[in-house]
PDB file of N, CA and C in Angstrom:
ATOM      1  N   UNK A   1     -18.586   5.076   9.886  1.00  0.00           N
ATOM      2  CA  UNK A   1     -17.217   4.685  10.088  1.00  0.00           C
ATOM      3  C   UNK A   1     -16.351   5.319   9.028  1.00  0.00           C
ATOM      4  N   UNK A   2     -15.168   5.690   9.225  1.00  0.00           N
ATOM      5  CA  UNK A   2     -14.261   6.246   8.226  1.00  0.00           C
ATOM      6  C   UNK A   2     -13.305   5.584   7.880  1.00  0.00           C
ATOM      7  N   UNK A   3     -12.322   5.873   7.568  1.00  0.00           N
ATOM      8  CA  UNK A   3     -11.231   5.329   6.928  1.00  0.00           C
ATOM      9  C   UNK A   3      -9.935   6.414   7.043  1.00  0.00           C
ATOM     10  N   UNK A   4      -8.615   5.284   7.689  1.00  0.00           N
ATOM     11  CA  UNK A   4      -7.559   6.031   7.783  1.00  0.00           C
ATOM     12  C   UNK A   4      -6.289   5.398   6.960  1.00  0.00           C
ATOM     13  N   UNK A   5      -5.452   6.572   6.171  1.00  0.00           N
ATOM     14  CA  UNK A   5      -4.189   5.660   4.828  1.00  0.00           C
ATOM     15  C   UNK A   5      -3.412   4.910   6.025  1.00  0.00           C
ATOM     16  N   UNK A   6      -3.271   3.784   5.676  1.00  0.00           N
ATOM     17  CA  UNK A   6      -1.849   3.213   5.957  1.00  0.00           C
ATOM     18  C   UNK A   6      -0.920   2.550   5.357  1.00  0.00           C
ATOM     19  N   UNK A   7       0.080   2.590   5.090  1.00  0.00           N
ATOM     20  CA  UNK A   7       1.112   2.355   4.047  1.00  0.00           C
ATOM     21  C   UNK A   7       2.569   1.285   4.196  1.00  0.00           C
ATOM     22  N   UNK A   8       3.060   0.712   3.895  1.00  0.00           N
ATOM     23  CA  UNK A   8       4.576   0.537   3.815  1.00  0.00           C
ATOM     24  C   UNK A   8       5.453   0.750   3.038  1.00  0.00           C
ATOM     25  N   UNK A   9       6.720   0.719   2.756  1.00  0.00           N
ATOM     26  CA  UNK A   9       7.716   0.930   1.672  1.00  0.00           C
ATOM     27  C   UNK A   9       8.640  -0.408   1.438  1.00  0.00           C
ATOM     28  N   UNK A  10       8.453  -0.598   0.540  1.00  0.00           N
ATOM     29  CA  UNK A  10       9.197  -1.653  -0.129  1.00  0.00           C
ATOM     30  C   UNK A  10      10.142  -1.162  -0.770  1.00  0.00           C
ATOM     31  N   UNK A  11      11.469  -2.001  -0.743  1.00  0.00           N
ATOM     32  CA  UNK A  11      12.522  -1.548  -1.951  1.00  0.00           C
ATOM     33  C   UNK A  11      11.856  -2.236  -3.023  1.00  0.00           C
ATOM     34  N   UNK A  12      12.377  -1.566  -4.360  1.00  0.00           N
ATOM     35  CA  UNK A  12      11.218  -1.857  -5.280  1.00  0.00           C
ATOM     36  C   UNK A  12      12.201  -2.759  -6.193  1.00  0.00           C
ATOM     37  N   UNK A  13      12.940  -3.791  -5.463  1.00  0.00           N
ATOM     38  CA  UNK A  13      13.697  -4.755  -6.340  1.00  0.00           C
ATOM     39  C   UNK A  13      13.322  -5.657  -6.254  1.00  0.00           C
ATOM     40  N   UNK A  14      12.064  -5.519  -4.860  1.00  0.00           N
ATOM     41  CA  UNK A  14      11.071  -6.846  -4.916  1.00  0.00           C
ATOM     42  C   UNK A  14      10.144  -7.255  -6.324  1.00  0.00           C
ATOM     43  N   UNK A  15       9.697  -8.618  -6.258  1.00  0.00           N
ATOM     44  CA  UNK A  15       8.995  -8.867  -7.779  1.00  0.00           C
ATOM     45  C   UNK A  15       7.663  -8.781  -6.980  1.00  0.00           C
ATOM     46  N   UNK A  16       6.367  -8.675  -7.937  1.00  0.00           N
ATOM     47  CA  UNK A  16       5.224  -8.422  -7.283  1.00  0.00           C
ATOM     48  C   UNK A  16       4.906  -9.671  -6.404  1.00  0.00           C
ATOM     49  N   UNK A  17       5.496 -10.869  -6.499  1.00  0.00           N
ATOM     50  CA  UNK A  17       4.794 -11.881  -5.410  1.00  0.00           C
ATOM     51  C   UNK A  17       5.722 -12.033  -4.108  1.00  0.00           C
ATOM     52  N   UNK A  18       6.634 -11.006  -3.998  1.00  0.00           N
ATOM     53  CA  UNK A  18       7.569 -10.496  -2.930  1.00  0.00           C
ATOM     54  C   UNK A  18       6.982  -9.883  -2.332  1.00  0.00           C
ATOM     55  N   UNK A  19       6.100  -8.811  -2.865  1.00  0.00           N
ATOM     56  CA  UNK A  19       5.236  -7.617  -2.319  1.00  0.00           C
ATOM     57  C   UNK A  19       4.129  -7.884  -1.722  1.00  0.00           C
ATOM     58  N   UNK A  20       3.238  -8.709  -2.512  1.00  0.00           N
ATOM     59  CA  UNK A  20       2.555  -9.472  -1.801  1.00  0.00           C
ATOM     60  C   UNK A  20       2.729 -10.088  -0.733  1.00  0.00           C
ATOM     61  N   UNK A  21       3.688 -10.870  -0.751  1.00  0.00           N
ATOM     62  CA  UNK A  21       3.943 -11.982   0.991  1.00  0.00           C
ATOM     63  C   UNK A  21       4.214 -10.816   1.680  1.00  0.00           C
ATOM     64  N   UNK A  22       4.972  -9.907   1.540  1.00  0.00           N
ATOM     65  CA  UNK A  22       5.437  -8.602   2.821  1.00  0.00           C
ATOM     66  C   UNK A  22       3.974  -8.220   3.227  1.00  0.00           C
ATOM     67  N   UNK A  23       3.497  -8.158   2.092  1.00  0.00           N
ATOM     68  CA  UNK A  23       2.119  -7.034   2.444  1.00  0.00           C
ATOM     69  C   UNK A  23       1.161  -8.291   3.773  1.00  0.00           C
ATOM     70  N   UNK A  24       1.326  -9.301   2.991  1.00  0.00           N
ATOM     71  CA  UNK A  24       0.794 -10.152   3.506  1.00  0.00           C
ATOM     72  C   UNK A  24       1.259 -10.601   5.412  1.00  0.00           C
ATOM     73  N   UNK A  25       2.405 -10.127   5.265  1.00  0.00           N
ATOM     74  CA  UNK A  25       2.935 -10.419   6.722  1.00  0.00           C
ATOM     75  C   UNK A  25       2.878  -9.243   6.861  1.00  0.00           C
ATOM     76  N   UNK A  26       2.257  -7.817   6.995  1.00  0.00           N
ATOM     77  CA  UNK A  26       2.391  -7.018   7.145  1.00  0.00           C
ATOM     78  C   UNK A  26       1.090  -6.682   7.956  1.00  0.00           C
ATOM     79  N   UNK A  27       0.254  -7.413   7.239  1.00  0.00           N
ATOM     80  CA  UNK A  27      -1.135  -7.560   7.576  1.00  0.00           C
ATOM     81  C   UNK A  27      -1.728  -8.225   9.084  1.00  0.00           C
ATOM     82  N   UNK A  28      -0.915  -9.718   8.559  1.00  0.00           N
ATOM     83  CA  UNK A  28      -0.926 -10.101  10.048  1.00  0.00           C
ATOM     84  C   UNK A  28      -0.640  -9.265  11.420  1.00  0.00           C
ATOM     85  N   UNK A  29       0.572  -9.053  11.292  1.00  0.00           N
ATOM     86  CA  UNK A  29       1.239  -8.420  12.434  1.00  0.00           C
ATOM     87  C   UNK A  29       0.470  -7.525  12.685  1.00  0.00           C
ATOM     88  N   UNK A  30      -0.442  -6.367  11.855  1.00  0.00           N
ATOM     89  CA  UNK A  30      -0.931  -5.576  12.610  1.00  0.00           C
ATOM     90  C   UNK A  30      -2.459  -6.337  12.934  1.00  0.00           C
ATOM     91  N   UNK A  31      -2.969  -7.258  12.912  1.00  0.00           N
ATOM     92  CA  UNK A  31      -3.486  -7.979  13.127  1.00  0.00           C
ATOM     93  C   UNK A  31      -3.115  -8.351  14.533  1.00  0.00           C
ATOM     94  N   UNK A  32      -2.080  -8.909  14.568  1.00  0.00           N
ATOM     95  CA  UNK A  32      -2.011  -9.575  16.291  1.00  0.00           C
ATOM     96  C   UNK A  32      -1.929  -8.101  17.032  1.00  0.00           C
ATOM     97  N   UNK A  33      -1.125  -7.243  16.682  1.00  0.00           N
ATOM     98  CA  UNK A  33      -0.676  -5.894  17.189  1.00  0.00           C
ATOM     99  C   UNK A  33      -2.454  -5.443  17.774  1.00  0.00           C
ATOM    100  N   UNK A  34      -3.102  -5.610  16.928  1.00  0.00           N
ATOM    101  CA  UNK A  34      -4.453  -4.935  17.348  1.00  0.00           C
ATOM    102  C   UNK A  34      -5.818  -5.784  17.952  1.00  0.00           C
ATOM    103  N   UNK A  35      -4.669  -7.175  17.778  1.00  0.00           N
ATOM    104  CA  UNK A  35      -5.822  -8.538  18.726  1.00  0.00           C
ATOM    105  C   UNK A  35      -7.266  -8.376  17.612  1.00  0.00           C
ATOM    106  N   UNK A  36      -7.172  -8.586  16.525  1.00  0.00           N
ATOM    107  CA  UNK A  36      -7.904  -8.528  15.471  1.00  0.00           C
ATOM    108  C   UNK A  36      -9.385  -8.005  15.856  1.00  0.00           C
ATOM    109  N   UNK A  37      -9.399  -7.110  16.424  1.00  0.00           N
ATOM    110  CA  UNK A  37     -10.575  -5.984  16.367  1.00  0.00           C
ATOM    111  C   UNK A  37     -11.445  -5.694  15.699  1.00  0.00           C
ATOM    112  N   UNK A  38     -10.871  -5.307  13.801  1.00  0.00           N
ATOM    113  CA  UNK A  38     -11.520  -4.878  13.593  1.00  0.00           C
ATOM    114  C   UNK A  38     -11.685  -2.957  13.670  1.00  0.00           C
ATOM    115  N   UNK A  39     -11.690  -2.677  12.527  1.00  0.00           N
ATOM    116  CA  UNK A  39     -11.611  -1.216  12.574  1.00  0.00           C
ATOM    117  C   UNK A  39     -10.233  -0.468  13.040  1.00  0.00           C
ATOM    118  N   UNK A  40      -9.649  -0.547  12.434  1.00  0.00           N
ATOM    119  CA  UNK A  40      -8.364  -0.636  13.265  1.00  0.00           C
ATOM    120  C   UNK A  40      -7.664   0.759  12.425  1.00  0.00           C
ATOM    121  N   UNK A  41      -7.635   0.996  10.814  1.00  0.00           N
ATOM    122  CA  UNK A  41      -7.280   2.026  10.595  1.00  0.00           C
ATOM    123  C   UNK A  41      -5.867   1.724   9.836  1.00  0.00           C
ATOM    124  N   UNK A  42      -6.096   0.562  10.107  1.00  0.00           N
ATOM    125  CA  UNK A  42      -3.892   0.087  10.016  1.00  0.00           C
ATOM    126  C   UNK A  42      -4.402  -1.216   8.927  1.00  0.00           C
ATOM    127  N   UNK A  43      -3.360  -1.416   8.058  1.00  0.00           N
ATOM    128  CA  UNK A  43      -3.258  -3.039   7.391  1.00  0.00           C
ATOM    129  C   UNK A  43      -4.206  -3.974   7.526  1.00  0.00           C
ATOM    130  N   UNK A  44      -4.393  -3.769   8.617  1.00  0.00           N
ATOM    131  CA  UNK A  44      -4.979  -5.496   8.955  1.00  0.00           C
ATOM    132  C   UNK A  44      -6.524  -5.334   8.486  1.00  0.00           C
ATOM    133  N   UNK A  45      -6.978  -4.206   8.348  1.00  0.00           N
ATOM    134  CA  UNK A  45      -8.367  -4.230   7.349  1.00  0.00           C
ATOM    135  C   UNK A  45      -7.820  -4.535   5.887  1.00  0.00           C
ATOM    136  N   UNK A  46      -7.065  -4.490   5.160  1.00  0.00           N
ATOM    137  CA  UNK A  46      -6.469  -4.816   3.848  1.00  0.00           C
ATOM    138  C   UNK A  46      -6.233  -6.447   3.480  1.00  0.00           C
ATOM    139  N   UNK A  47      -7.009  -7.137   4.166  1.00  0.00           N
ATOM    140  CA  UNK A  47      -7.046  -8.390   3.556  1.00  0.00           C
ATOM    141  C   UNK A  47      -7.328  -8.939   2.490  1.00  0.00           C
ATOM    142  N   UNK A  48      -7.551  -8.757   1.473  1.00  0.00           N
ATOM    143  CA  UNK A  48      -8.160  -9.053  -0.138  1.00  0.00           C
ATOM    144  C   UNK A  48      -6.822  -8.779  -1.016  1.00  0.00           C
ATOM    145  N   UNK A  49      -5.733  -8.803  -0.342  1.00  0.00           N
ATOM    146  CA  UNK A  49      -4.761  -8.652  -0.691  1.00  0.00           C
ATOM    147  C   UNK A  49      -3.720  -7.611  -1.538  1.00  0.00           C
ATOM    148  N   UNK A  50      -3.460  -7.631  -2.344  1.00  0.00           N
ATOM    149  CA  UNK A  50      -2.698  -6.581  -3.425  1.00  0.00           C
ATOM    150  C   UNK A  50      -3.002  -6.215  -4.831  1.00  0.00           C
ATOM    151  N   UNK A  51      -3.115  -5.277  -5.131  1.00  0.00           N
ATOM    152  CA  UNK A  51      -2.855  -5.186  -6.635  1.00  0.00           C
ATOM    153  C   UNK A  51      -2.125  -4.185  -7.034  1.00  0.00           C
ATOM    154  N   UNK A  52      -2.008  -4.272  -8.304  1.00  0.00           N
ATOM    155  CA  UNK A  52      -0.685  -3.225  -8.863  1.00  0.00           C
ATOM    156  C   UNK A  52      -1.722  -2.342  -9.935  1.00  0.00           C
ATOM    157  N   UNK A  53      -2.119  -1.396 -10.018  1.00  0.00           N
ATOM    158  CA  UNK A  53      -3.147  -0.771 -11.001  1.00  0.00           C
ATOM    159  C   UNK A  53      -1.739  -0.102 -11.662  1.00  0.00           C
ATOM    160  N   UNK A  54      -2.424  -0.131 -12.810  1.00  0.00           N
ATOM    161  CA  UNK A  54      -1.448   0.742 -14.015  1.00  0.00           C
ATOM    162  C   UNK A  54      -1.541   2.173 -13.940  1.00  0.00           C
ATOM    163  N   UNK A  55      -0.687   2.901 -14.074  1.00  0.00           N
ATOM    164  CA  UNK A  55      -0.293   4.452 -13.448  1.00  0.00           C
ATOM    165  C   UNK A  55      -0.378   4.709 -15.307  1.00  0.00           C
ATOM    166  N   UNK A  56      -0.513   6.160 -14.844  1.00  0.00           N
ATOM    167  CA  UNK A  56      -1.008   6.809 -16.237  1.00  0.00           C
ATOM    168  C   UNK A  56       0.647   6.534 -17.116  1.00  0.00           C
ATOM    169  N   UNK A  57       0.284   6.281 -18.226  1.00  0.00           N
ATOM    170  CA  UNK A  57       1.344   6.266 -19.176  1.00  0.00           C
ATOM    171  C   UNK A  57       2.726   7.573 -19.206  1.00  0.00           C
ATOM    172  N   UNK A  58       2.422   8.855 -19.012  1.00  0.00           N
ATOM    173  CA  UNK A  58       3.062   9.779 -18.928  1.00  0.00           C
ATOM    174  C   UNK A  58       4.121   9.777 -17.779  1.00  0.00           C
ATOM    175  N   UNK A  59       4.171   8.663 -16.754  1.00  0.00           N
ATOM    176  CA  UNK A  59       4.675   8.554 -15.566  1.00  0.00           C
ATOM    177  C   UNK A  59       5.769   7.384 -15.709  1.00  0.00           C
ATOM    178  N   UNK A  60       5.813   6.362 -16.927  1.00  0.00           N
ATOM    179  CA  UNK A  60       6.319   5.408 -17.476  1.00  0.00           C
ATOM    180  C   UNK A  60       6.283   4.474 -15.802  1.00  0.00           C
ATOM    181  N   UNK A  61       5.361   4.351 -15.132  1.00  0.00           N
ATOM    182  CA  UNK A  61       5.577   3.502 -14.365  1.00  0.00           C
ATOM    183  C   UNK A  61       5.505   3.901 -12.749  1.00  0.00           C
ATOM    184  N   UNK A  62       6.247   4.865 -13.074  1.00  0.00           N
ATOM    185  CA  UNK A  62       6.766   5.253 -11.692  1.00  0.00           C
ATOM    186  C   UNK A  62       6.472   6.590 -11.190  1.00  0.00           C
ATOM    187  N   UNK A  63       5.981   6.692 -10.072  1.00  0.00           N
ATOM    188  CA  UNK A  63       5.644   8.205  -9.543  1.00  0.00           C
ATOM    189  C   UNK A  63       7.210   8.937  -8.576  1.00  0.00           C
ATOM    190  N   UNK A  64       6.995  10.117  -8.789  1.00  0.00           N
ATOM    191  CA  UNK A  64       8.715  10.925  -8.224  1.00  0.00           C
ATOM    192  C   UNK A  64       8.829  11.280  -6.873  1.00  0.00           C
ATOM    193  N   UNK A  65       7.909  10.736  -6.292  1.00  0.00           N
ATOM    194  CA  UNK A  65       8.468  10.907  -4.883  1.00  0.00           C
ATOM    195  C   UNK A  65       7.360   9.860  -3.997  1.00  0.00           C
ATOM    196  N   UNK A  66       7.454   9.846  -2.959  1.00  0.00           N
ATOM    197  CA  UNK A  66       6.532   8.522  -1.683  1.00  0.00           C
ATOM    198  C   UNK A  66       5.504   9.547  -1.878  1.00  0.00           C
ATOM    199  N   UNK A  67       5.372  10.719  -1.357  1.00  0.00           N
ATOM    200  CA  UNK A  67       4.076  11.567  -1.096  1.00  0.00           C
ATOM    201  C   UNK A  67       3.052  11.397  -2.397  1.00  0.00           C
ATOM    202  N   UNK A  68       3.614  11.850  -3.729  1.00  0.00           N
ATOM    203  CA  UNK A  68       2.553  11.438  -4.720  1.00  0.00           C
ATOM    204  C   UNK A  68       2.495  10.429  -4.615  1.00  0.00           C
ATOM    205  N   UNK A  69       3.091   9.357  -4.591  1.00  0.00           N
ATOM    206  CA  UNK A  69       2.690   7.457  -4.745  1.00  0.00           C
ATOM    207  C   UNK A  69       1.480   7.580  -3.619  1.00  0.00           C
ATOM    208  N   UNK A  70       1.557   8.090  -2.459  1.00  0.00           N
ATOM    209  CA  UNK A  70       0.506   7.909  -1.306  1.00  0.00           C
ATOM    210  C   UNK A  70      -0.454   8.541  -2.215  1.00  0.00           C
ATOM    211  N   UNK A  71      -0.863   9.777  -1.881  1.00  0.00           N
ATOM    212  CA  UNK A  71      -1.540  10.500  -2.715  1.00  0.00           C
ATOM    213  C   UNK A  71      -2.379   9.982  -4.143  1.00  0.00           C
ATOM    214  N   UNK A  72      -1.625   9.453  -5.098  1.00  0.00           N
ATOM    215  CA  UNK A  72      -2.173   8.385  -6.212  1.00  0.00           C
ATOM    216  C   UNK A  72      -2.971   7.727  -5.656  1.00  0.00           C
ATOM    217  N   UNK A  73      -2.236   7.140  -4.770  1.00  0.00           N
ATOM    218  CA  UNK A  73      -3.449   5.600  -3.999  1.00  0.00           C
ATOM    219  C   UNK A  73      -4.659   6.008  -3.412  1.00  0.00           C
ATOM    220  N   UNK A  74      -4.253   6.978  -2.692  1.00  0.00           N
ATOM    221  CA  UNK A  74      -5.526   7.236  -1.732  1.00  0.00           C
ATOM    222  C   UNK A  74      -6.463   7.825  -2.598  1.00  0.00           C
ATOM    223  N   UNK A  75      -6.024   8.422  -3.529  1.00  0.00           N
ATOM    224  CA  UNK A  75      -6.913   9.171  -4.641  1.00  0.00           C
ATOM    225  C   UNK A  75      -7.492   7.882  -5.719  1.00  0.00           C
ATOM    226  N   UNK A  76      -6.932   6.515  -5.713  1.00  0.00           N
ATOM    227  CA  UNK A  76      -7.938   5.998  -6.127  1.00  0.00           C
ATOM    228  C   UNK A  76      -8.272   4.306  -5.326  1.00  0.00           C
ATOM    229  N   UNK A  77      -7.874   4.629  -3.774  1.00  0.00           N
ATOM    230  CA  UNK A  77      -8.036   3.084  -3.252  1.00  0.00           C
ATOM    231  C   UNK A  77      -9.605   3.837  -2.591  1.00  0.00           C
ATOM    232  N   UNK A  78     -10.048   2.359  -2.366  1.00  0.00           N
ATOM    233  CA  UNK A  78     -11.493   2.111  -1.416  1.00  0.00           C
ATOM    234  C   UNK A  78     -10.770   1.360  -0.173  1.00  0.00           C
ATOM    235  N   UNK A  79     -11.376   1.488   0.966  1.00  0.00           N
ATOM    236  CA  UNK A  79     -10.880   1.249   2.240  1.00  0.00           C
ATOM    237  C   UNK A  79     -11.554  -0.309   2.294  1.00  0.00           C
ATOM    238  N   UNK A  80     -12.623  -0.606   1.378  1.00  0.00           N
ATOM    239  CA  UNK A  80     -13.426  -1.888   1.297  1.00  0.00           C
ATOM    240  C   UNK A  80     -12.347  -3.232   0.695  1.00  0.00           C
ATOM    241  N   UNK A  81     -11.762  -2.408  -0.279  1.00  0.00           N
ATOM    242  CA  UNK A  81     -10.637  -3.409  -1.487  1.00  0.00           C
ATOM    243  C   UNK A  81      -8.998  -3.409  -0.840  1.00  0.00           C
ATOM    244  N   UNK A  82      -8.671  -4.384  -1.971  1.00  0.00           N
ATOM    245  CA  UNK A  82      -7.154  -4.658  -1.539  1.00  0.00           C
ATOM    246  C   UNK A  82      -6.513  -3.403  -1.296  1.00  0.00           C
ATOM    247  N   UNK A  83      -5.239  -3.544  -0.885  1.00  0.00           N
ATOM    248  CA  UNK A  83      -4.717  -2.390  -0.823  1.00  0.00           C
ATOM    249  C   UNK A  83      -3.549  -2.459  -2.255  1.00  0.00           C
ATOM    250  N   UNK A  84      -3.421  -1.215  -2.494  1.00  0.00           N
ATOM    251  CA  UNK A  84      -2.778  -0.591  -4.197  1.00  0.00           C
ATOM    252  C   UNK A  84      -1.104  -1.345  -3.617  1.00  0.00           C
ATOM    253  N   UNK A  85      -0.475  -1.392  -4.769  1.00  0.00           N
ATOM    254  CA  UNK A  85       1.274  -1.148  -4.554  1.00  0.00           C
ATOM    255  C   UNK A  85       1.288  -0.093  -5.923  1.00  0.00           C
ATOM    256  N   UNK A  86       2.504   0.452  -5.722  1.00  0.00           N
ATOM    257  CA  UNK A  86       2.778   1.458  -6.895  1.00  0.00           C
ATOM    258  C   UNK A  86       4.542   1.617  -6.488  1.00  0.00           C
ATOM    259  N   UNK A  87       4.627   2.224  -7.804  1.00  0.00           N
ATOM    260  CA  UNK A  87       6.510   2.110  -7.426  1.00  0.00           C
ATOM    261  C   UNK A  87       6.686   4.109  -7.755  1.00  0.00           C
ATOM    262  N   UNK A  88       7.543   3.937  -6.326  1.00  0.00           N
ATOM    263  CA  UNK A  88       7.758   5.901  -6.713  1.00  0.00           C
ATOM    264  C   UNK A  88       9.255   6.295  -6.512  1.00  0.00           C
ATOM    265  N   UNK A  89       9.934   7.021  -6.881  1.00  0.00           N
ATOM    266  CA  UNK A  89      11.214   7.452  -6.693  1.00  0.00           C
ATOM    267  C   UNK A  89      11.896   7.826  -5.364  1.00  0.00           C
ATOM    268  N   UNK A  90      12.362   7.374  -4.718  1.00  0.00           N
ATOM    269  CA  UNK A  90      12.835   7.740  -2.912  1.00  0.00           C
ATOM    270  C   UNK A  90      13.377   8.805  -3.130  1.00  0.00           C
ATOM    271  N   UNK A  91      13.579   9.188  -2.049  1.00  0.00           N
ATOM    272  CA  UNK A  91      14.665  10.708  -1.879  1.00  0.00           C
ATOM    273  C   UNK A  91      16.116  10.468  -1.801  1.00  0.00           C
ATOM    274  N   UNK A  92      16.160   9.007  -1.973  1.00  0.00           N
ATOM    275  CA  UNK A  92      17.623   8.264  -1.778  1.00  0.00           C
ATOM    276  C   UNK A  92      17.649   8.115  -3.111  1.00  0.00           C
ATOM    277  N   UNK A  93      16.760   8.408  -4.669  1.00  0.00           N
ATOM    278  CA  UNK A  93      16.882   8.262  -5.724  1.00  0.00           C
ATOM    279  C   UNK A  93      16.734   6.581  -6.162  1.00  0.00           C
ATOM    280  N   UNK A  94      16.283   5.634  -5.292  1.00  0.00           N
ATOM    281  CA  UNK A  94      16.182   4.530  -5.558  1.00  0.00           C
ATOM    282  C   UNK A  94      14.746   4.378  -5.498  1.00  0.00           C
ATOM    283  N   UNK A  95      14.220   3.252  -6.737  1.00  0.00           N
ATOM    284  CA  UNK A  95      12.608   3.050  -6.506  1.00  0.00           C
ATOM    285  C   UNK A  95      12.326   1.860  -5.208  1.00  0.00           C
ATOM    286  N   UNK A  96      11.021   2.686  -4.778  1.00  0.00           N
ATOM    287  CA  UNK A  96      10.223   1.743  -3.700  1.00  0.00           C
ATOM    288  C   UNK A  96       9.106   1.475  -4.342  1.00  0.00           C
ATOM    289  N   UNK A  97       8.502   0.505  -3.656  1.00  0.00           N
ATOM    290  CA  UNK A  97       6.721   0.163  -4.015  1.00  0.00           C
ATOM    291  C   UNK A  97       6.370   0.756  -2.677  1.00  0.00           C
ATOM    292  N   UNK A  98       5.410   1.180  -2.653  1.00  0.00           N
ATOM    293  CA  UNK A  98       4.435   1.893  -1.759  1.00  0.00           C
ATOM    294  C   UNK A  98       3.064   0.925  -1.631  1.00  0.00           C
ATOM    295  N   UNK A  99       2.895   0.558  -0.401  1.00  0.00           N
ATOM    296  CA  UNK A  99       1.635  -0.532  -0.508  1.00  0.00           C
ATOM    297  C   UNK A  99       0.903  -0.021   0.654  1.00  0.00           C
ATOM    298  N   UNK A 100      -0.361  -0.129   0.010  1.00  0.00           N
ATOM    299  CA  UNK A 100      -1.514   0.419   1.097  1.00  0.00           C
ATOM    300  C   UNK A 100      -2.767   1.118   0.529  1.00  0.00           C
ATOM    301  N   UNK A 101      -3.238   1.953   1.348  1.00  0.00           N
ATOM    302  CA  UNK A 101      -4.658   2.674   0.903  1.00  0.00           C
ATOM    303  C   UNK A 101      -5.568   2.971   1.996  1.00  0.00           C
ATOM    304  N   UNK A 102      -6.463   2.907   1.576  1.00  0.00           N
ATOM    305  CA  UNK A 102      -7.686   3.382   2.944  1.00  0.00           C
ATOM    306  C   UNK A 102      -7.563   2.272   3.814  1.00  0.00           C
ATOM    307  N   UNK A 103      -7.511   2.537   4.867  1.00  0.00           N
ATOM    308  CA  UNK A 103      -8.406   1.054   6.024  1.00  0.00           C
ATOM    309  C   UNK A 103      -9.224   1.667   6.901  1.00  0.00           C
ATOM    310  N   UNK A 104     -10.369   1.092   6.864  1.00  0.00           N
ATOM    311  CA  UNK A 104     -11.842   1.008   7.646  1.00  0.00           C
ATOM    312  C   UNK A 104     -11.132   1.253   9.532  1.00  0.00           C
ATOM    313  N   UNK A 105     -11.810   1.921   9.678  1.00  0.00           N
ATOM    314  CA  UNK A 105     -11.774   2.553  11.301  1.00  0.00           C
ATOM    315  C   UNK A 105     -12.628   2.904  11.977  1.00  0.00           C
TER     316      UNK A 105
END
């Protein structure tokens, strides 16, 4: 079985237990969306919830665009574990959190 990224964008003025409940209703929905299957590729394998891993110091936090924030994650999420949030710079110049990672398919 493999694993496919799936992601959302948060405005990143949410606090992390904001991010969480989204992620968390985010989960569901693709949950009913997929009549809980199983293998699905989308969110709803990301149940173990959220975490925020610390980004290398040189980045003070924040990655400069959505594509590296994806990229970061997928480069260090497991499709088994929660899914990552990370905060990256929009193209609108405003920060988002980026939530997601591998999901089992």
């Amino acid at each position: 079985m493999g694993g496919t990224p799936d992601f959302i964008a948060l405005p990143g003025e949410l606090s992390q237990e904001e991010v969480r409940t989204k992620h968390d209703e985010a989960v569901r929905e693709c949950q009913y969306n997929s009549g809980h299957g199983g293998y699905t590729g989308t969110l709803a394998e990301k149940i173990d919830g959220v975490e925020f891993p610390t980004l290398p110091s040189r980045l003070n936090g924040v990655l400069p665009s959505r594509h590296a924030a994806e990229q970061w994650v997928l480069e260090h999420n497991e499709k088994w574990g929660p899914s990552f949030a990370v905060r990256c710079t929009g193209e609108d110049g405003k920060e988002w959190w980026i939530v997601g990672g591998w999901c089992s398919s």
